[in-house]
C-alpha atoms as a PDB file:
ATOM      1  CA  UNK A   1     103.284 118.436 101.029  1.00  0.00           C
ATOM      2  CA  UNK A   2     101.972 116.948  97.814  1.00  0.00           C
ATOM      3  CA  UNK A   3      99.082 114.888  98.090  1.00  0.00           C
ATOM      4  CA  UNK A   4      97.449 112.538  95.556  1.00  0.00           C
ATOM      5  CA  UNK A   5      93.977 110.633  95.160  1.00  0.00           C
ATOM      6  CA  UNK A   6      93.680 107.362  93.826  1.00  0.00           C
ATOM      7  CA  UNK A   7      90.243 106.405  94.359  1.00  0.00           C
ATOM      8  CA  UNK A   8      88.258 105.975  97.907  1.00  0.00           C
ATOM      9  CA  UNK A   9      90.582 106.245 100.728  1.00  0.00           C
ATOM     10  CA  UNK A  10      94.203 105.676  99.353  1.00  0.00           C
ATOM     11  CA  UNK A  11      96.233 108.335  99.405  1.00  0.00           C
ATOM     12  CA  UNK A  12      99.906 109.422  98.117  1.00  0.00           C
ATOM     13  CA  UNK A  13     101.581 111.718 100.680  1.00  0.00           C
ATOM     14  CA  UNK A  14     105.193 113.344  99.480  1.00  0.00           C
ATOM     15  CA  UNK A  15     107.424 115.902 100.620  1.00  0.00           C
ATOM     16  CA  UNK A  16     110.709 116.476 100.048  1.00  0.00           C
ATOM     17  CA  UNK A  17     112.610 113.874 102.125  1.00  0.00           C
ATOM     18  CA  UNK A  18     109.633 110.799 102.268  1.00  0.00           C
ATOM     19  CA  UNK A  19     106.767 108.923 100.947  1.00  0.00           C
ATOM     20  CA  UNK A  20     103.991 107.599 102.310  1.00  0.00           C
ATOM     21  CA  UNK A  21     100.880 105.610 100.480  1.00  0.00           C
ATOM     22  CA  UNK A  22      98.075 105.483 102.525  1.00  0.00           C
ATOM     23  CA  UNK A  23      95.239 102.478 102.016  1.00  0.00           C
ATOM     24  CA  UNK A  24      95.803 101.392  99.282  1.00  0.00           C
ATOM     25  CA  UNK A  25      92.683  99.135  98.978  1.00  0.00           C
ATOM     26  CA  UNK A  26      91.049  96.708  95.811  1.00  0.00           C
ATOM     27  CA  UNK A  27      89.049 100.274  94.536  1.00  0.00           C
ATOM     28  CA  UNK A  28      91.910 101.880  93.827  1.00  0.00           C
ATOM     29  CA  UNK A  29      94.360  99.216  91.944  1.00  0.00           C
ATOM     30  CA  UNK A  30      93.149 100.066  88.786  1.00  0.00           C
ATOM     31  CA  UNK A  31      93.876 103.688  88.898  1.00  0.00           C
ATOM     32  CA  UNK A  32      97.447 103.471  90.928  1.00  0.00           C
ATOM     33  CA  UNK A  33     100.388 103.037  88.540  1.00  0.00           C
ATOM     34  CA  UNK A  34     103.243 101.337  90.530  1.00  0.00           C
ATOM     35  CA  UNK A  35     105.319 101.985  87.317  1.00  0.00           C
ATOM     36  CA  UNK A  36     104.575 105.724  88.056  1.00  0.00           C
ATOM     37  CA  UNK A  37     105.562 106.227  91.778  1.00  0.00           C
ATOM     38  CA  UNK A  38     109.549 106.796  91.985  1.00  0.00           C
ATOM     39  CA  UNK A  39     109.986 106.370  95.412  1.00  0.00           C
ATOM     40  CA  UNK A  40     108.156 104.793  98.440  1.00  0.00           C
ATOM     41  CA  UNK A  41     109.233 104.919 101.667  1.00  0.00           C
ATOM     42  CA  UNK A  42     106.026 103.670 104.056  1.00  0.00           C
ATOM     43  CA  UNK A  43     102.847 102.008 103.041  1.00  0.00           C
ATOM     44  CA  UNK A  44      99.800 102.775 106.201  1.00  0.00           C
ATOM     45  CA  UNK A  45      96.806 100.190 106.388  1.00  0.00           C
ATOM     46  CA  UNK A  46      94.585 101.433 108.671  1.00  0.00           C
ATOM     47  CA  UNK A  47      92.418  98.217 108.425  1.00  0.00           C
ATOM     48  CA  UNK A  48      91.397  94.994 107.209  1.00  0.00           C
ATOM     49  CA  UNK A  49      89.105  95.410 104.733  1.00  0.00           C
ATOM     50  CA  UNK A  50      89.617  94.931 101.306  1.00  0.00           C
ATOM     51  CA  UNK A  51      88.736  98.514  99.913  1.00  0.00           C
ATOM     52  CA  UNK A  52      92.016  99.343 102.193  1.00  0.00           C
ATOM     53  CA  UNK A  53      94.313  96.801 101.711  1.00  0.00           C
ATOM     54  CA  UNK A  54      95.101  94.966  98.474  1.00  0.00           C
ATOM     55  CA  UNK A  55      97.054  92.336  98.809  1.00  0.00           C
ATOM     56  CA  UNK A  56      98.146  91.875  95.202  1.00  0.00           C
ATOM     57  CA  UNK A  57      98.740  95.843  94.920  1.00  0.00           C
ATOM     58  CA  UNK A  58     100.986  95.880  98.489  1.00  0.00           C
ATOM     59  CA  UNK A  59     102.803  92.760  96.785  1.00  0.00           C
ATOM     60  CA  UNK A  60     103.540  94.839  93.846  1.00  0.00           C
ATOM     61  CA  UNK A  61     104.623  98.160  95.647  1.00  0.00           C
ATOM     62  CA  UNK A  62     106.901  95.368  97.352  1.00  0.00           C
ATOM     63  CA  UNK A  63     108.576  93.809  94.535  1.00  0.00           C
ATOM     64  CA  UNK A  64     109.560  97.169  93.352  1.00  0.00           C
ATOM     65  CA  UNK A  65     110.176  98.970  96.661  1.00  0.00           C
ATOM     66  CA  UNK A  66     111.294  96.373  98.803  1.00  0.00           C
ATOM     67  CA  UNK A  67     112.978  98.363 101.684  1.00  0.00           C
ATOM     68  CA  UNK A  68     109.603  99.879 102.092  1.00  0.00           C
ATOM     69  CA  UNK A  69     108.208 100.082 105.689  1.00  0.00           C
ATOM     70  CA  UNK A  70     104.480  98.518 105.720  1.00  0.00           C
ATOM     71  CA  UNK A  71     102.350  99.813 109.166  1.00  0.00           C
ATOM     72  CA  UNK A  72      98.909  98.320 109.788  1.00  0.00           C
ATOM     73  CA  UNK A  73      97.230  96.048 112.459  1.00  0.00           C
ATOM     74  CA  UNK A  74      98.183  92.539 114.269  1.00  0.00           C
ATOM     75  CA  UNK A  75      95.278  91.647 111.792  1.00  0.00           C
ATOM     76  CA  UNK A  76      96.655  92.990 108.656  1.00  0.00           C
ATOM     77  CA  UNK A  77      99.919  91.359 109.465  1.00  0.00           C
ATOM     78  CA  UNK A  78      98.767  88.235 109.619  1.00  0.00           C
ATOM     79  CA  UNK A  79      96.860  88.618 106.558  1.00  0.00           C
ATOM     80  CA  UNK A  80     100.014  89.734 104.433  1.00  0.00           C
ATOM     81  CA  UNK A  81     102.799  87.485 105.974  1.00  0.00           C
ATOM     82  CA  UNK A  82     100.531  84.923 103.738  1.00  0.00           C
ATOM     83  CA  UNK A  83     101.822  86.360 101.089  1.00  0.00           C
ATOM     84  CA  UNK A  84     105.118  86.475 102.222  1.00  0.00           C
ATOM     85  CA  UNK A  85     104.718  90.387 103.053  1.00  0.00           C
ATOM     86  CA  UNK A  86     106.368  92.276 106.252  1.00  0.00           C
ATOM     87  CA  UNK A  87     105.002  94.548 108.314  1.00  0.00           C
ATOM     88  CA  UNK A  88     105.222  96.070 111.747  1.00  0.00           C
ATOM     89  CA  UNK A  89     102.546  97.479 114.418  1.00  0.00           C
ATOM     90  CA  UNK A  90     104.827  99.614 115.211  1.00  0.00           C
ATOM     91  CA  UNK A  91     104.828 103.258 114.326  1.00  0.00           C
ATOM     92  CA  UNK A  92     108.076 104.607 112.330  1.00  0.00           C
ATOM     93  CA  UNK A  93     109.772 107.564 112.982  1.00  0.00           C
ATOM     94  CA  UNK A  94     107.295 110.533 112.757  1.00  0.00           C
ATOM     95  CA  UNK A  95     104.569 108.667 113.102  1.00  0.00           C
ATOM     96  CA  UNK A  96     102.018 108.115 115.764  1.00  0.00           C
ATOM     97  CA  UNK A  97      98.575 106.334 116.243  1.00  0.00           C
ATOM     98  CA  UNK A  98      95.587 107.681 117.794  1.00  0.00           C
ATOM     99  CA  UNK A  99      92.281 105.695 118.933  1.00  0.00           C
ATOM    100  CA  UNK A 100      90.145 106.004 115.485  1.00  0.00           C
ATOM    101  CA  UNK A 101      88.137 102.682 115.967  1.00  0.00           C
ATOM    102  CA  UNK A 102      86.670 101.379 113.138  1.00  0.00           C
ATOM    103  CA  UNK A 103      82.635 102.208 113.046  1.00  0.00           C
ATOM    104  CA  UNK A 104      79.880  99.566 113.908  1.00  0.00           C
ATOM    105  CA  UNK A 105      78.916  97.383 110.588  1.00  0.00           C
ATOM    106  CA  UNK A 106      77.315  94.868 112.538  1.00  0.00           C
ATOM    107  CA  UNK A 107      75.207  92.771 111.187  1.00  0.00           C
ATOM    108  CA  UNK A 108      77.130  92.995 108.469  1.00  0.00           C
ATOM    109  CA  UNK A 109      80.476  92.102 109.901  1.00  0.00           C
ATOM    110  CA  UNK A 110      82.513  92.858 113.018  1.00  0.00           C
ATOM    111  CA  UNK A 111      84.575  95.636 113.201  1.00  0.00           C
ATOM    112  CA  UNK A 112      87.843  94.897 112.254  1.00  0.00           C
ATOM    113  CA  UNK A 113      90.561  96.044 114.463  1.00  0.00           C
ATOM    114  CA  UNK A 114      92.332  99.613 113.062  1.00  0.00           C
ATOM    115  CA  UNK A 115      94.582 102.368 113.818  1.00  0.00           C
ATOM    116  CA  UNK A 116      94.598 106.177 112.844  1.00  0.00           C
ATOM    117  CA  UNK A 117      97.598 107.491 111.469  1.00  0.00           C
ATOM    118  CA  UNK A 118      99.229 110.932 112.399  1.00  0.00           C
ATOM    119  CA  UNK A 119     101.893 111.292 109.492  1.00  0.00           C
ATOM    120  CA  UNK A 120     104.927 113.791 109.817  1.00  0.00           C
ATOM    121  CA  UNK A 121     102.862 116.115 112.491  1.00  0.00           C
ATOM    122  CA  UNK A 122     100.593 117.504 109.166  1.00  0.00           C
ATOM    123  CA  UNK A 123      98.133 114.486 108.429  1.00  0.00           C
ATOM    124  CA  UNK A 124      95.428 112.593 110.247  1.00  0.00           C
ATOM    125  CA  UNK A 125      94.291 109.512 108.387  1.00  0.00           C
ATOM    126  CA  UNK A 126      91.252 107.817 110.718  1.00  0.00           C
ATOM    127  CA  UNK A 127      90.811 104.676 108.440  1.00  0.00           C
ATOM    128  CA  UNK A 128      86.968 104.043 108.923  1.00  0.00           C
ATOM    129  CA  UNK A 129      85.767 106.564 111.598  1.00  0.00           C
ATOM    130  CA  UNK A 130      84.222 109.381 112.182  1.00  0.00           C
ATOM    131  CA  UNK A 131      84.461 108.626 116.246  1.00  0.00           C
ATOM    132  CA  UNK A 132      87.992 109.934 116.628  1.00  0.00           C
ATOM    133  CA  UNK A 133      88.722 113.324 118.720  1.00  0.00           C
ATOM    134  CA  UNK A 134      91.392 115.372 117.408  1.00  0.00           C
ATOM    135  CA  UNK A 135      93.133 115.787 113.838  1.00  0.00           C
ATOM    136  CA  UNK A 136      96.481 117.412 112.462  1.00  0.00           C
ATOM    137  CA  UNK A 137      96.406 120.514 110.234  1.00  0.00           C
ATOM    138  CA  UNK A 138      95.006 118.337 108.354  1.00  0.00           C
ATOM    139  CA  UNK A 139      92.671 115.903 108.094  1.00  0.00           C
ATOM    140  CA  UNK A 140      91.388 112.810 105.386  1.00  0.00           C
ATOM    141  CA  UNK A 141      87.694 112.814 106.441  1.00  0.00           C
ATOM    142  CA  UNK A 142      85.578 110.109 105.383  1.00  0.00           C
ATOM    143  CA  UNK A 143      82.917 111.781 104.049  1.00  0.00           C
ATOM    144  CA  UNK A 144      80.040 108.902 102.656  1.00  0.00           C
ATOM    145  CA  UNK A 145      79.810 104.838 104.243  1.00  0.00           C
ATOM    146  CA  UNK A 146      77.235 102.310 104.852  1.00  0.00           C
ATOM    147  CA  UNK A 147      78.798 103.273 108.692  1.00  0.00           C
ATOM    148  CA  UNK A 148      78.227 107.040 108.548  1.00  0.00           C
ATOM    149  CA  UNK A 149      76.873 109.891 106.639  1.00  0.00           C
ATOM    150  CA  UNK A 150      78.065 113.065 105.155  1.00  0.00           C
ATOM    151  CA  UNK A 151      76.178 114.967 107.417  1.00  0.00           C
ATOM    152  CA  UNK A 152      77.969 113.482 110.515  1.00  0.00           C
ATOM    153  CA  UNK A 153      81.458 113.762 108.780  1.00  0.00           C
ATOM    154  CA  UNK A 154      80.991 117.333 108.139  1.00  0.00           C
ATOM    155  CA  UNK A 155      79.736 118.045 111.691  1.00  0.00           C
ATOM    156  CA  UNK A 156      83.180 116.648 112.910  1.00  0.00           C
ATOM    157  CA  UNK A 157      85.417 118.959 110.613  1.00  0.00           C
ATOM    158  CA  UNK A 158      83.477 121.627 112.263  1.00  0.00           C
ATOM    159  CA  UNK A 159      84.290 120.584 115.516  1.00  0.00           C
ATOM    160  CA  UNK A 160      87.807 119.384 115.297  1.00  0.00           C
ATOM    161  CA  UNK A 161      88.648 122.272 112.656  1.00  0.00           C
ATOM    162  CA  UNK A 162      91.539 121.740 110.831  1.00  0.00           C
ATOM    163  CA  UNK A 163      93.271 123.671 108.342  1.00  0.00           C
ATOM    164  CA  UNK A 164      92.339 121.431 105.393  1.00  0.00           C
ATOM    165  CA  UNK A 165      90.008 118.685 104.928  1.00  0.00           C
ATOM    166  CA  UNK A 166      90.658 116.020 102.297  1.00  0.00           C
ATOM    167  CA  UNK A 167      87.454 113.858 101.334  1.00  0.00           C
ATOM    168  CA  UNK A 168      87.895 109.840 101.039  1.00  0.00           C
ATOM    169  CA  UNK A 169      85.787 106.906 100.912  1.00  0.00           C
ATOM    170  CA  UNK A 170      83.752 107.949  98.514  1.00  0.00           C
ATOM    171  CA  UNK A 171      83.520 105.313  95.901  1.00  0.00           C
ATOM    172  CA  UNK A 172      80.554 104.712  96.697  1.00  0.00           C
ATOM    173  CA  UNK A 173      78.924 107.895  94.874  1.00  0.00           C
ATOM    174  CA  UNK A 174      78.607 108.269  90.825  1.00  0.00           C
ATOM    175  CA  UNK A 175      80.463 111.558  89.759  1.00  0.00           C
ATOM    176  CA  UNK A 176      77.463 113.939  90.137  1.00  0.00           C
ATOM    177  CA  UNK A 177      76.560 113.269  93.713  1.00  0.00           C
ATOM    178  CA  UNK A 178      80.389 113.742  94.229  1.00  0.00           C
ATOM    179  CA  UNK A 179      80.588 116.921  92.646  1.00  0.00           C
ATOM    180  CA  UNK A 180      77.466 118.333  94.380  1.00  0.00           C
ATOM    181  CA  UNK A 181      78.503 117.184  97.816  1.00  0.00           C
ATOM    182  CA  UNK A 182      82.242 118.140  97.438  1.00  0.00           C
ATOM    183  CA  UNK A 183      80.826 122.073  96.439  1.00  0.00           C
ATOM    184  CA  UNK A 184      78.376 121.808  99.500  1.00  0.00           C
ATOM    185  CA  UNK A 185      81.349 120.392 101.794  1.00  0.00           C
ATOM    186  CA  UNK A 186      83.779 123.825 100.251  1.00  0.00           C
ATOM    187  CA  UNK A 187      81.312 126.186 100.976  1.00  0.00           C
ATOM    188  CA  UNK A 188      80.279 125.571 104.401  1.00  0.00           C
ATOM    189  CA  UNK A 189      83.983 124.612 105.454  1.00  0.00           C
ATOM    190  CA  UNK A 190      85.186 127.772 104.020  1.00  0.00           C
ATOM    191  CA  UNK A 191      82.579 129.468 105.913  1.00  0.00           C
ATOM    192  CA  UNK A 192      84.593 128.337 109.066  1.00  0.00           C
ATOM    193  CA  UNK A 193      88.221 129.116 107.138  1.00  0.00           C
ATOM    194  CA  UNK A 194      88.584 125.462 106.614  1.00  0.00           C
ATOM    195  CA  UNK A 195      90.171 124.949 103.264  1.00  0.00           C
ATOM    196  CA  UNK A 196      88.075 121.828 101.488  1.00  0.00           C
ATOM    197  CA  UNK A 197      90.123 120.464  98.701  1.00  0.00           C
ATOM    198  CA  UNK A 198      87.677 118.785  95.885  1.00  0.00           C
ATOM    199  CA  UNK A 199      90.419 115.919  95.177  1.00  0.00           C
ATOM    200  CA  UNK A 200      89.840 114.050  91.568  1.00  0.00           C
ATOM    201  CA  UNK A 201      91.974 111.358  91.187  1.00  0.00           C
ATOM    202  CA  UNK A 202      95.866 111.106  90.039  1.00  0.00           C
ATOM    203  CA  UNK A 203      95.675 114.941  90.327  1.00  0.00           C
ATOM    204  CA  UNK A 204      97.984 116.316  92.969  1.00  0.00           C
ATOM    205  CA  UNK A 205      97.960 119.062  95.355  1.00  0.00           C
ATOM    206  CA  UNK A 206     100.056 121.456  97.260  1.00  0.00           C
ATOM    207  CA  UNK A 207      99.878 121.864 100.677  1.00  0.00           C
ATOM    208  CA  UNK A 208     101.788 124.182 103.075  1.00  0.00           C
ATOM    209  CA  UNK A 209     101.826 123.302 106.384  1.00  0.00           C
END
């Protein structure tokens, strides 16, 4: 399984047979090149919120993919048919939910409806949680928000212990903070045999599972 980073939470998820783009949100337009993806079979949405879902991106992924299979909320639907986008609440084929619900941001706003995504029986992607209570092999942990801290997200890894941890929604650190957090993250996971992969954007990686 070859995953790719582009920026926060959206991730690029291919094997062999399928493709899968996870969140791909208003942080991470800039650094996803539509032109540069061959192939695109699903696009996940785990939420509302607009560093998850861009609805100018989606349309774009559309317009060149347009048998792809979009997956997100009753909320999220709504939101794209606007635009004239499809999509479906509805798992696809290899695919299940599981309860991830969205952490508490009140005042700020309520929390949006949202649905964790088990992809292929290999990836867990929680959207905005840290409140969810089991993972695949492995998992995309959020690991810094103005809903949670890195301290609880690496607390969970340790308790659901997965094979491999992949960090996301992070834009909100500058590079060094990243890079000092990501070596704390590998070196207490691998303390546990949890493989913590220090993902920098548009760079792939390998995964056996």
């Amino acid at each position: 399984m070859k995953i790719t980073k582009f920026i926060h939470s959206c991730l690029l998820v291919e094997t062999s047979d399928r493709v899968a783009l996870f969140d791909p949100g208003v942080m991470s337009a800039a650094a996803l090149s539509v032109d540069q993806i061959n192939r695109l079979d699903d696009i996940f949405i785990t939420h509302i919120h607009a560093d998850h879902v861009d609805t100018q991106l989606i349309a774009k992924l559309v317009d060149k993919f347009p048998d792809v299979r979009i997956t997100s909320t009753p909320e999220v639907i709504s939101k794209l048919k606007k635009a004239g986008i499809v999509a479906s609440d509805k798992p696809p084929e290899g695919v299940s939910f599981f309860d991830s619900p969205h952490e508490d941001v009140k005042p700020l706003a309520e929390p949006p409806q949202q649905i964790g995504v088990n992809y292929l029986d290999a990836l867990s992607h929680p959207g905005d949680s840290h409140s969810f209570n089991g993972t695949k092999a492995i998992m995309a942990l959020p690991v810094t928000a103005p809903w949670g801290t890195s301290i609880r997200a690496i607390n969970l890894a340790l308790e659901l212990k997965p094979q491999h941890v992949l960090p996301i929604h992070d834009w909100h650190w500058r590079d060094e903070a990243r890079e000092q957090t990501y070596n704390t993250f590998e070196r207490i996971l691998s303390e546990q045999n949890i493989t913590f992969h220090k993902l920098q954007t548009g760079i792939p990686v390998d995964i056996d599972v």
